[in-house]
Protein backbone atom coordinates (compact mmCIF):
# COMPACT_ATOMS: atom_id res chain seq x y z
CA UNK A 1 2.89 -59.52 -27.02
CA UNK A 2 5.79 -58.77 -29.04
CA UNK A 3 6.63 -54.82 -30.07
CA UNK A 4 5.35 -52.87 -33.28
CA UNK A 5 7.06 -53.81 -36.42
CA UNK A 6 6.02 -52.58 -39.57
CA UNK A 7 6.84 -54.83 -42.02
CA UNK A 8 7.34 -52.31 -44.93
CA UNK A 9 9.51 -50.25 -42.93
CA UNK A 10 12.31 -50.48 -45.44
CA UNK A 11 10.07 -50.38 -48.07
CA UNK A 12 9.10 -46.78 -46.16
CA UNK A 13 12.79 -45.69 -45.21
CA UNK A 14 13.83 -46.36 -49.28
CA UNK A 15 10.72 -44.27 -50.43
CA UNK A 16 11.33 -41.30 -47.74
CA UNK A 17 15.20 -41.09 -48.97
CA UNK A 18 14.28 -40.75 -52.32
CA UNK A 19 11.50 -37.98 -51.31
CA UNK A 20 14.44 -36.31 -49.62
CA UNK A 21 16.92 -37.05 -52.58
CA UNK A 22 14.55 -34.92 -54.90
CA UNK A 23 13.31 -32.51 -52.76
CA UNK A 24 17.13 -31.59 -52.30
CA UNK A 25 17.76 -31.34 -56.28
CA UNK A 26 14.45 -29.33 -56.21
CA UNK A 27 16.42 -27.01 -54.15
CA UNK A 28 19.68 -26.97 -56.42
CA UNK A 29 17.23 -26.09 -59.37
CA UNK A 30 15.83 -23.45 -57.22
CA UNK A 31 19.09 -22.07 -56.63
CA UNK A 32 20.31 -22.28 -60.11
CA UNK A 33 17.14 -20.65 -61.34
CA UNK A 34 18.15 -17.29 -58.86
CA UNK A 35 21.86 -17.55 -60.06
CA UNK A 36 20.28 -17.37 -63.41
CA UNK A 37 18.04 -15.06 -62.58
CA UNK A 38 21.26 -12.72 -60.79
CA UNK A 39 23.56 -13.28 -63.98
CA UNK A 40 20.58 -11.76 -66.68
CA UNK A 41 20.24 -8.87 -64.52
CA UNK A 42 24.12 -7.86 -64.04
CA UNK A 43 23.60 -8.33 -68.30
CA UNK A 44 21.00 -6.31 -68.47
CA UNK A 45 22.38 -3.67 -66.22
CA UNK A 46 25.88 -3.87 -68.48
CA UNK A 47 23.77 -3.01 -71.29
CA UNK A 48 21.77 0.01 -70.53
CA UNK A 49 25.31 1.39 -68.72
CA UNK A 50 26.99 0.24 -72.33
CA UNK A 51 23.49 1.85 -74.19
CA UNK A 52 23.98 5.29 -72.26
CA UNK A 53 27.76 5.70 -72.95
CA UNK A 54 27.21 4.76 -76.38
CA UNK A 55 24.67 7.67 -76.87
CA UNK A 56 26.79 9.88 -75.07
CA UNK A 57 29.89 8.98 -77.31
CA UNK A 58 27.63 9.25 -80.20
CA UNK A 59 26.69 13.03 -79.27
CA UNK A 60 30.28 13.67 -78.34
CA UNK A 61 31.33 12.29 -81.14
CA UNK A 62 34.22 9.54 -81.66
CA UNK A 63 35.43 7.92 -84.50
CA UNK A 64 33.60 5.26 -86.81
CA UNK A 65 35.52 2.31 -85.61
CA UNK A 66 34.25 3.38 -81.80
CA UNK A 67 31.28 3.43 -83.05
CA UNK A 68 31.07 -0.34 -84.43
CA UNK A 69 32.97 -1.21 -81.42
CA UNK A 70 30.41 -0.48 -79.31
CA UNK A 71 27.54 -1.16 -81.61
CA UNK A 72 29.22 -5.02 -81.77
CA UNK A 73 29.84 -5.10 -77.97
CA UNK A 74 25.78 -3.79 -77.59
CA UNK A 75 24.39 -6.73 -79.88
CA UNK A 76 26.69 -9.25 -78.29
CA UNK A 77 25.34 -8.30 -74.82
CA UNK A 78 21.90 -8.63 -76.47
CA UNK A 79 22.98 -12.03 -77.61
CA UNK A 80 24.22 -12.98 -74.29
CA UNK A 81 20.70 -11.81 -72.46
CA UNK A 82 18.50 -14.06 -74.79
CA UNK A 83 20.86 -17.25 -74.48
CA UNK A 84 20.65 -17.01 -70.51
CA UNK A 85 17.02 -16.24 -70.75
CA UNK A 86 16.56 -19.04 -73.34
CA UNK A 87 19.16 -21.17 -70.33
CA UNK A 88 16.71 -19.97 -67.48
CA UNK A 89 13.61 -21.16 -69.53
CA UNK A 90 15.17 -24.74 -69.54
CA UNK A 91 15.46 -24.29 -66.01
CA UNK A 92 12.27 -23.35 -64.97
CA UNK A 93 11.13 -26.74 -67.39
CA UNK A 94 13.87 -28.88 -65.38
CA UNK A 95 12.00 -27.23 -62.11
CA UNK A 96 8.62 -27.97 -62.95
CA UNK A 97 9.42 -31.41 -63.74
CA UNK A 98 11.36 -31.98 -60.88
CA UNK A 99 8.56 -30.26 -58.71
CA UNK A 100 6.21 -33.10 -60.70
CA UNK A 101 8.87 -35.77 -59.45
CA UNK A 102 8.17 -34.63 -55.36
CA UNK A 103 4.91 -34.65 -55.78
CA UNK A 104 4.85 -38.34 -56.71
CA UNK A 105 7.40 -38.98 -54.57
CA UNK A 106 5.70 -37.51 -51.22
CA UNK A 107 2.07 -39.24 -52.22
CA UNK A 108 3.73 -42.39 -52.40
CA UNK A 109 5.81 -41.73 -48.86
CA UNK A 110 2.67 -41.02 -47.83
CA UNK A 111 0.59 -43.26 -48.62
CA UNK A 112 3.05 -45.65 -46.96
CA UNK A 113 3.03 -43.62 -43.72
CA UNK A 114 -1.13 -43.91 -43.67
CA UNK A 115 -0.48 -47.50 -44.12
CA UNK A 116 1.85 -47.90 -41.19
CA UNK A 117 -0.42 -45.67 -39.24
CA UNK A 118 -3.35 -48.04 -39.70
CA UNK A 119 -1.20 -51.00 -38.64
CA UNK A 120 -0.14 -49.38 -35.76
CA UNK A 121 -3.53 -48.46 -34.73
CA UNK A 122 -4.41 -52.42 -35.72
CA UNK A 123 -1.38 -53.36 -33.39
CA UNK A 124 -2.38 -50.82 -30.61
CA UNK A 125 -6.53 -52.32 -30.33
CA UNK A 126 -5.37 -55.69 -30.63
CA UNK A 127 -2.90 -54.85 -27.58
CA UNK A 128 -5.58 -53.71 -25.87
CA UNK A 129 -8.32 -56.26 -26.52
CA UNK A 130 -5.39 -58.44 -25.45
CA UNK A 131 -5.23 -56.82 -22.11
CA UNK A 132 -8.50 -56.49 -21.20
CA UNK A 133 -9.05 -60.22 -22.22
CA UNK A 134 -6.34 -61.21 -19.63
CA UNK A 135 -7.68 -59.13 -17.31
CA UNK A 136 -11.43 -60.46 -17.33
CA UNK A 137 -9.35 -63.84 -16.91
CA UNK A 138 -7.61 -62.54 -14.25
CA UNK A 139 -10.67 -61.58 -12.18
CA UNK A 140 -12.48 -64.53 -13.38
CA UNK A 141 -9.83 -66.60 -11.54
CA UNK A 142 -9.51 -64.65 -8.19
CA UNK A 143 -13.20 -65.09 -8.16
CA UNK A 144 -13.62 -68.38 -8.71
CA UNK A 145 -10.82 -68.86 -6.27
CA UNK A 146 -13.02 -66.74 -3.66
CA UNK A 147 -15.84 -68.78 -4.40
CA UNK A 148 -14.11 -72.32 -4.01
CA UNK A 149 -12.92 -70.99 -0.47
């Protein structure tokens, strides 16, 4: 009998590369999200370093034009805190939807994978029904040949 051969197997290779295509841009999201995450807290840290020198200027004292400055450099820092936390909320949607995308992906990968797995078991008992057919004749014949001699 001739070997195994799945007859969706390319159907099954195309389907597992694009599991593996989005699993690996799940990963660059993943990675993004942490650079994200790494670039609002080096923000936030600038601005409670910028906060505490600007109240120890302010007790100090300094003139009005340090004053603004660092007033304007505080509410640009603010500024720059809520747009990467507004850029690490679109993220975290991009992830989830990606995440949504695998999910789909890896049913339908596997749902070809059962499939193949109940051919192969098809192949495999029809192999072996095969086999022990053959073998029966075999016997059959040495025994009729016993009994003819």
């Amino acid at each position: 009998m001739k070997k195994f051969s799945f007859s969706l197997e390319k159907v099954l290779r195309f389907k597992s590369q694009i599991e593996r295509n989005l699993r690996n841009e799940h990963a660059n999201i993943l990675h993004e999200i942490i650079r994200q995450e790494e670039s609002i807290k080096r923000l936030e840290e600038k601005y409670q370093e910028t906060s505490k020198e600007f109240e120890e200027v302010k007790r100090s004292g300094t003139t009005i034009n340090n004053l603004r400055a660092y007033e304007d450099y505080c509410k640009t820092l603010r500024q720059s805190i809520a747009l990467e936390e507004y850029l690490l909320t679109l993220l975290r949607q991009k992830e989830e939807k990606k995440r949504e995308e695998v999910v789909v992906a890896k049913q339908e990968t596997a749902s070809f994978d059962l499939l193949k797995g109940k051919r192969l078991t098809e192949y495999t008992e029809t192999l072996k029904k095969n086999e022990e057919r053959e073998l029966e004749e075999f016997i059959a014949s040495i025994m009729h040949q016993k009994k003819g001699a």
